[in-house]
Protein backbone atom coordinates (compact mmCIF):
# COMPACT_ATOMS: atom_id res chain seq x y z
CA UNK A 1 8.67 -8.08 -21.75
CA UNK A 2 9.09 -8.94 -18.09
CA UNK A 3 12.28 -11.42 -17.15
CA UNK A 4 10.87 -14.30 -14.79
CA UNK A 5 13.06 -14.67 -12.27
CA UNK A 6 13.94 -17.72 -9.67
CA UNK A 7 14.83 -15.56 -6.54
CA UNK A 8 16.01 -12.33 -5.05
CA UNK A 9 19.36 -12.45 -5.67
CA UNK A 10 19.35 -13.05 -9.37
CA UNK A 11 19.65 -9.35 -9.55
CA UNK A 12 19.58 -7.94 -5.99
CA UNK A 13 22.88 -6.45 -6.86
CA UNK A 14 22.08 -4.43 -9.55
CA UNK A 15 20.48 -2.61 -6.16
CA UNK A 16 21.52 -0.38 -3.46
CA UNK A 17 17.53 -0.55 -1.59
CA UNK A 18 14.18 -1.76 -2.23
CA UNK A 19 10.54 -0.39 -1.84
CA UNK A 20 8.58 -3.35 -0.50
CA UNK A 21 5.10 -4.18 -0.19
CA UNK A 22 3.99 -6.22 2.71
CA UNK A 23 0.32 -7.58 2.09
CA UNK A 24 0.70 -10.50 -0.84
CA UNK A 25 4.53 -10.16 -0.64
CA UNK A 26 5.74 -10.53 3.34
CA UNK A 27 2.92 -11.56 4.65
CA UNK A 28 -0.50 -12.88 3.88
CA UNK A 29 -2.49 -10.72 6.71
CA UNK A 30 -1.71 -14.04 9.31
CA UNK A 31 1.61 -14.68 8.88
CA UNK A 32 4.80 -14.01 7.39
CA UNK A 33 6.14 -16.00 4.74
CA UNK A 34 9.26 -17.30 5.69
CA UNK A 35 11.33 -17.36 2.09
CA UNK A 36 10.77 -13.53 2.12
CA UNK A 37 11.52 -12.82 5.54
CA UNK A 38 15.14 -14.60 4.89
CA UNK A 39 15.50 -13.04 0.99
CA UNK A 40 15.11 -9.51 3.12
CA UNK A 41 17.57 -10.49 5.82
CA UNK A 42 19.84 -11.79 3.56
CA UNK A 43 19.84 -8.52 0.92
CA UNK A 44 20.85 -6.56 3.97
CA UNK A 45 23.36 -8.83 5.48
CA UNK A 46 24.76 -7.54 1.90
CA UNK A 47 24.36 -4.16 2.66
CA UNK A 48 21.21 -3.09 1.04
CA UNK A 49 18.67 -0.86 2.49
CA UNK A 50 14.79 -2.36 2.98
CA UNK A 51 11.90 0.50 2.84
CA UNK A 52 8.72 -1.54 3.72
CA UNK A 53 6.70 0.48 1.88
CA UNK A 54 2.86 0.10 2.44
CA UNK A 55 -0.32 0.60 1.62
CA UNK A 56 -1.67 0.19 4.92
CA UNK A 57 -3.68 3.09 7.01
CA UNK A 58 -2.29 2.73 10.03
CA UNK A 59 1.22 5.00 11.08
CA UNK A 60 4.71 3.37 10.84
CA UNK A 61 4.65 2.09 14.64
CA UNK A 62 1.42 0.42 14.45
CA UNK A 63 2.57 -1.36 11.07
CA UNK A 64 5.81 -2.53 13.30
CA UNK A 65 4.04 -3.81 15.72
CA UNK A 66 1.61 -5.71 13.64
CA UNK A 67 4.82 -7.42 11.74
CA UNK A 68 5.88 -8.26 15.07
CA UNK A 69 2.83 -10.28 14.96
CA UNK A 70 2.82 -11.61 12.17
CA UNK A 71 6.35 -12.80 12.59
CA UNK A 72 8.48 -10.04 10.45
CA UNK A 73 11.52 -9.72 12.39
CA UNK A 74 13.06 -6.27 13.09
CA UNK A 75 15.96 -7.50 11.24
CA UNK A 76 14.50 -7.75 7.82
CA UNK A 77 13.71 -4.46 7.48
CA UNK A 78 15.41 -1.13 7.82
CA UNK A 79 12.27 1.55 8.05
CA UNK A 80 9.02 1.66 6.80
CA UNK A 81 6.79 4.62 5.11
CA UNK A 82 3.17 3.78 5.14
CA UNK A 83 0.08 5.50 3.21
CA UNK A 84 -1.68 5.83 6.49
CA UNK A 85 1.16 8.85 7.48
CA UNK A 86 1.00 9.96 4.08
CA UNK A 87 -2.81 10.69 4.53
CA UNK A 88 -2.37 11.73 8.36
CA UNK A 89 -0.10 14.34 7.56
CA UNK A 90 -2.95 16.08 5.10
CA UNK A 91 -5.75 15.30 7.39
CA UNK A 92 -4.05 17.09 10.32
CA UNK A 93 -3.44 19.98 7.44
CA UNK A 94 -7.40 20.06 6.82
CA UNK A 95 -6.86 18.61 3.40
CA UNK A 96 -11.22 17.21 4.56
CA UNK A 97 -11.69 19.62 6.93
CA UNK A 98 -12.03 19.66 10.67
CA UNK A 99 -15.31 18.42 11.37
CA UNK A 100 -14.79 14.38 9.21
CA UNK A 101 -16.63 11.18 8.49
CA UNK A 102 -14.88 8.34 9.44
CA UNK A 103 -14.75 5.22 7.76
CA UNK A 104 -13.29 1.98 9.08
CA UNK A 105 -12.96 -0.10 11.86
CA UNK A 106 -11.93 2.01 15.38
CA UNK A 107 -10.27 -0.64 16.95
CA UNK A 108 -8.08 -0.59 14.30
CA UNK A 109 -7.81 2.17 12.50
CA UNK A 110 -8.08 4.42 16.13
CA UNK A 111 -3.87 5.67 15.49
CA UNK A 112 -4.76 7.35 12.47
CA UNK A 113 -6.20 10.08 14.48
CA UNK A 114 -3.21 10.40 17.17
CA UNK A 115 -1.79 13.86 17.23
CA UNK A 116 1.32 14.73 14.33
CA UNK A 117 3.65 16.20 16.25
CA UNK A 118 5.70 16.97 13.11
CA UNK A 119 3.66 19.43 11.77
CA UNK A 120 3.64 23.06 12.68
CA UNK A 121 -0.17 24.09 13.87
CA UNK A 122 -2.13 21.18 13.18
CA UNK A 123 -5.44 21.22 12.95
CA UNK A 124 -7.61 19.70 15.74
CA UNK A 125 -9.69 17.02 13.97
CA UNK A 126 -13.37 15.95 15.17
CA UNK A 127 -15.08 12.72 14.55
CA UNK A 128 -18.74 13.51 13.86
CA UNK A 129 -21.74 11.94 11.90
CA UNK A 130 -22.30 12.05 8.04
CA UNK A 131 -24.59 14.96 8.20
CA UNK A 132 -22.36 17.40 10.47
CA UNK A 133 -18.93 16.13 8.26
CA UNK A 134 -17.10 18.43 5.98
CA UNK A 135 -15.54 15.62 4.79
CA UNK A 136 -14.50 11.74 4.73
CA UNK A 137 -11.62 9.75 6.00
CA UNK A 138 -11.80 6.73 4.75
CA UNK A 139 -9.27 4.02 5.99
CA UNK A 140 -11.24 1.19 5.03
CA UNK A 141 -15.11 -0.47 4.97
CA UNK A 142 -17.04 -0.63 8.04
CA UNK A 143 -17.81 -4.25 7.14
CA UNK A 144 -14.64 -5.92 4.61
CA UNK A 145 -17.20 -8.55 3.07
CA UNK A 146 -19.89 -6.34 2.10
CA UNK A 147 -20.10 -4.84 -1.24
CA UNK A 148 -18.70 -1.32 -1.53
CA UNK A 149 -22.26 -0.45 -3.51
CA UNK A 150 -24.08 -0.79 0.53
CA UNK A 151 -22.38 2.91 0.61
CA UNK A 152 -24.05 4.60 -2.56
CA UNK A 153 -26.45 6.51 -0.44
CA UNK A 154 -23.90 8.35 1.82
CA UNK A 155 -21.61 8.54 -0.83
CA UNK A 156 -24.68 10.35 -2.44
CA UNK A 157 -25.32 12.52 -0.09
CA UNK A 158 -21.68 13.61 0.34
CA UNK A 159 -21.16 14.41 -2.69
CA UNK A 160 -24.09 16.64 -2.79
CA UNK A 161 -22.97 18.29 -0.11
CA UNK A 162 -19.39 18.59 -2.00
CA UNK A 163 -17.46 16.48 0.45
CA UNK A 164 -13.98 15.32 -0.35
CA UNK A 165 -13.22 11.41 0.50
CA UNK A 166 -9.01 11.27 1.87
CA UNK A 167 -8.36 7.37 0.84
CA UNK A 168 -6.32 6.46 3.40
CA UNK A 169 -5.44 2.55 1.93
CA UNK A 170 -6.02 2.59 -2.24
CA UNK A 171 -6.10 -0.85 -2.51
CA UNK A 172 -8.73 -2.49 -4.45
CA UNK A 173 -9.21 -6.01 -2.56
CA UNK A 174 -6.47 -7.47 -0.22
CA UNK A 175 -6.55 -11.40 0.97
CA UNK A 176 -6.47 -11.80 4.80
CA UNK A 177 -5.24 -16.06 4.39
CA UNK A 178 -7.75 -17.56 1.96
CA UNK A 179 -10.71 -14.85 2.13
CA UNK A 180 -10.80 -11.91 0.05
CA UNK A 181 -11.97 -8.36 1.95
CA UNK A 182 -12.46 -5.04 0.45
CA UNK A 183 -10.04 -2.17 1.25
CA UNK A 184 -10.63 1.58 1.68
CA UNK A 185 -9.49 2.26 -2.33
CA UNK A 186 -12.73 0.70 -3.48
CA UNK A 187 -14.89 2.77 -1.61
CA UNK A 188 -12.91 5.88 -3.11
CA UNK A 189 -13.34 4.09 -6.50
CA UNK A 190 -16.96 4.54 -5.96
CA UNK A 191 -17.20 7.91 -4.56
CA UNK A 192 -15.16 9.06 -7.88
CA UNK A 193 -17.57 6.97 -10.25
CA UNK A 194 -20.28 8.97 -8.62
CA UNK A 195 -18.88 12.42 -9.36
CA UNK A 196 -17.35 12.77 -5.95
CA UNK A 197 -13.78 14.07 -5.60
CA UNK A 198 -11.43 11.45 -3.48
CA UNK A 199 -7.78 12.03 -2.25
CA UNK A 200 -4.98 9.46 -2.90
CA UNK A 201 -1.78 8.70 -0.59
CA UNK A 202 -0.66 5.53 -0.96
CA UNK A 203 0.77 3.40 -3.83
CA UNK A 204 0.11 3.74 -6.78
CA UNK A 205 -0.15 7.88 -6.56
CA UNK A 206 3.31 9.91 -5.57
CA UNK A 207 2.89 10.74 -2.14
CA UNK A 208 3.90 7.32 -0.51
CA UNK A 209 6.64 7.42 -2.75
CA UNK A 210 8.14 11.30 -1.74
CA UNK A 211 7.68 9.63 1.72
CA UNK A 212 9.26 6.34 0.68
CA UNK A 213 12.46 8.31 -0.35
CA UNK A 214 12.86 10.81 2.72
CA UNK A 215 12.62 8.19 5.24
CA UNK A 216 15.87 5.92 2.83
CA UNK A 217 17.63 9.11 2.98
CA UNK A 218 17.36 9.37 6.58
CA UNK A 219 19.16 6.17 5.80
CA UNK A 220 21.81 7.15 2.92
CA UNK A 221 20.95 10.21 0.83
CA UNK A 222 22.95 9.19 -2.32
CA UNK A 223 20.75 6.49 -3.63
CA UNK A 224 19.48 7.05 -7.18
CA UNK A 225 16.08 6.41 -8.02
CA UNK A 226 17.80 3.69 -10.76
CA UNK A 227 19.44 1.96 -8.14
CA UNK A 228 15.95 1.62 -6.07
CA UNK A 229 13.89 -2.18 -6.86
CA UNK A 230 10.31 -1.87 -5.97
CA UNK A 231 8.47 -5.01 -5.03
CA UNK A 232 4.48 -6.19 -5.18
CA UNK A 233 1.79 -8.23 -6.37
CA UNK A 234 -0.76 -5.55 -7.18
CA UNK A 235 0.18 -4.42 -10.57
CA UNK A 236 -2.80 -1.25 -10.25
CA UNK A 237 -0.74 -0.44 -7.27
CA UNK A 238 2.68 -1.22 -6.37
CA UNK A 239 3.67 -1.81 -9.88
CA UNK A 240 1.85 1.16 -11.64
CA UNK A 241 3.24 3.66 -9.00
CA UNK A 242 6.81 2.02 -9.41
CA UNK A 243 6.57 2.27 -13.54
CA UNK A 244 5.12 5.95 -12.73
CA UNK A 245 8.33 6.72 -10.51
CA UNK A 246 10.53 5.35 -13.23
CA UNK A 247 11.76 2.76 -10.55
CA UNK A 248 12.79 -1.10 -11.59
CA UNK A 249 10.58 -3.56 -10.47
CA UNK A 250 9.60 -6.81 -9.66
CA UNK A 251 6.29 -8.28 -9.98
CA UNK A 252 5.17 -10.97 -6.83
CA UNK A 253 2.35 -13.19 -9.60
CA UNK A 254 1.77 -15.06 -6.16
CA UNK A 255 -0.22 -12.95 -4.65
CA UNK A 256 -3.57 -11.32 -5.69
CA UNK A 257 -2.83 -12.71 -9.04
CA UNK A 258 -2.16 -16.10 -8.38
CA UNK A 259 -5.42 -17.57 -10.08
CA UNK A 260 -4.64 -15.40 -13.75
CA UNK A 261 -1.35 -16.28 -13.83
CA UNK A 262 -1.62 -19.73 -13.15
CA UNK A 263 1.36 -19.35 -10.37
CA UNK A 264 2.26 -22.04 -8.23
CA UNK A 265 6.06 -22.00 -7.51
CA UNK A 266 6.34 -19.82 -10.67
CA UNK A 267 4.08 -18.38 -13.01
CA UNK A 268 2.95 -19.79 -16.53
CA UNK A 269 4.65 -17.88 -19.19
CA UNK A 270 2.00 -17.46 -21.25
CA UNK A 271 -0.91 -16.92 -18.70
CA UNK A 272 1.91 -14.17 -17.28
CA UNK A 273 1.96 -12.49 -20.49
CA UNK A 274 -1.89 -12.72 -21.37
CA UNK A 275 -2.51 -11.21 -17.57
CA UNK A 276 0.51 -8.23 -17.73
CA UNK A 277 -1.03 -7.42 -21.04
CA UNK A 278 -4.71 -7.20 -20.06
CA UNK A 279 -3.36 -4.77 -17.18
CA UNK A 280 -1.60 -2.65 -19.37
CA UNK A 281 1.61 -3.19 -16.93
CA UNK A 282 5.20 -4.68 -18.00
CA UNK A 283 7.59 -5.18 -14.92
CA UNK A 284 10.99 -5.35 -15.08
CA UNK A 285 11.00 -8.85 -13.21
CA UNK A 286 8.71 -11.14 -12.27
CA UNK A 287 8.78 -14.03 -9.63
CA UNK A 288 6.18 -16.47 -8.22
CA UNK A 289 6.54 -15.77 -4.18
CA UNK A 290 9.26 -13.39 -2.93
CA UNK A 291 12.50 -15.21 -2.02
């Protein structure tokens, strides 16, 4: 059973780092929420290591600049290790193919196809239509508010012509403020549902998390994996890749759960435990709003 906990530092020290989700837990797509921003200053004014570790398609710099935004401080973070790299680094290895389908919004998502330098012969990737693709990238709907069903017909003919969808972002839904959009994850949800064959990177598969750990050694390579807290509020994500990793870790019921678990400083026990166990997920901790 999951220990509700008042803040942070009721058992920060049990921890040398933590794995942190930004959407629902830092920030709410606006602006950052200022109890967390201090709870992650304050952890490494004590020493401990912050990986911001995200579910986001876009590469580490473009994530730093967006905090920078929102109003996340260089100072309460140490790195970050986002899907979007995770997924660049097989695109540019032609985990689609060259010749891809892009999904998403350009403006935004335009990084994701910068050159990887890191890699050794990468492949030169082309933006074409549906009908010349070899595959998908998919970092997110072309429209947030529409229903991922608008896509059956591509998705259709895709998977007819044995495409592979790289799901660049797996979450389901994500809040920007008050309004709920649809993220890349349940457009891959569909393609799968349909018989097509989609590619994971970010939380809650082990990719993101093999990333998540190289860049905190960078850092300091002797931290144990029992001595790493992950943090979230999406228990399909962030929690079920932490339980999956066999790392502690501590549930945000503020966030896209709010509403189930009846959260307003602090959950409701019971609606807490009615919600964990219709997800099938037990936490180590849980906490109404990161601080």
């Amino acid at each position: 059973m999951t220990q509700i906990i008042e803040t942070l530092a009721d058992v920060s020290d049990r921890y040398d780092a933590l794995f942190v989700d930004l959407w629902g837990c830092m920030h709410n797509g606006i602006t950052a929420f200022p109890e967390a921003v201090k709870a992650m200053q304050d952890y490494r004014a004590r020493g401990g290591i912050v990986v911001l570790v995200t579910n986001s398609p876009k590469p580490r710099a473009g994530v730093a600049v967006q905090l920078e935004q929102f109003g996340v401080p260089t100072d309460a973070y140490d790195t970050i290790a986002t899907s979007g790299d995770s997924a660049r680094s097989a695109m540019f290895r032609g985990a689609v193919g060259e010749k891809v389908y892009f999904m998403g919004e350009w403006a935004r998502d335009e990084g994701f196809f910068e050159p990887l330098s890191l890699l050794d012969n990468p492949l030169e990737i082309k933006r074409v239509p549906l009908d010349e693709a070899e595959g998908i990238v998919c970092c997110g709907p072309n429209d947030p508010m529409a229903e991922p069903d608008v896509n059956r017909a591509d998705f259709l003919y895709a998977k007819t012509k044995g495409m592979k969808l790289l799901c660049a972002n797996p979450d389901i839904v994500v809040d920007r403020g008050e309004v709920r959009e649809w993220c890349a994850g349940a457009l891959a949800q569909l393609y799968t549902e349909m018989g097509g064959e989609s590619l994971y990177f970010g939380k809650p598969h082990p990719p993101i998390y093999d990333l998540a750990r190289r860049r905190l050694e960078a850092i300091n390579p002797n931290i144990p994996d029992r001595k790493i807290l992950a943090i979230g509020d999406g228990t399909m994500t962030d929690i079920k890749g932490a339980m999956g990793e066999d790392i502690d870790c501590l549930f945000i019921s503020g966030g896209l759960a709010a509403a189930e678990t009846q959260t307003e400083r602090q959950p409701d026990a019971d609606a807490l435990s009615a919600y964990l166990e219709k997800e099938k997920s037990n936490p180590t901790y849980t906490i109404g709003f990161l601080r």
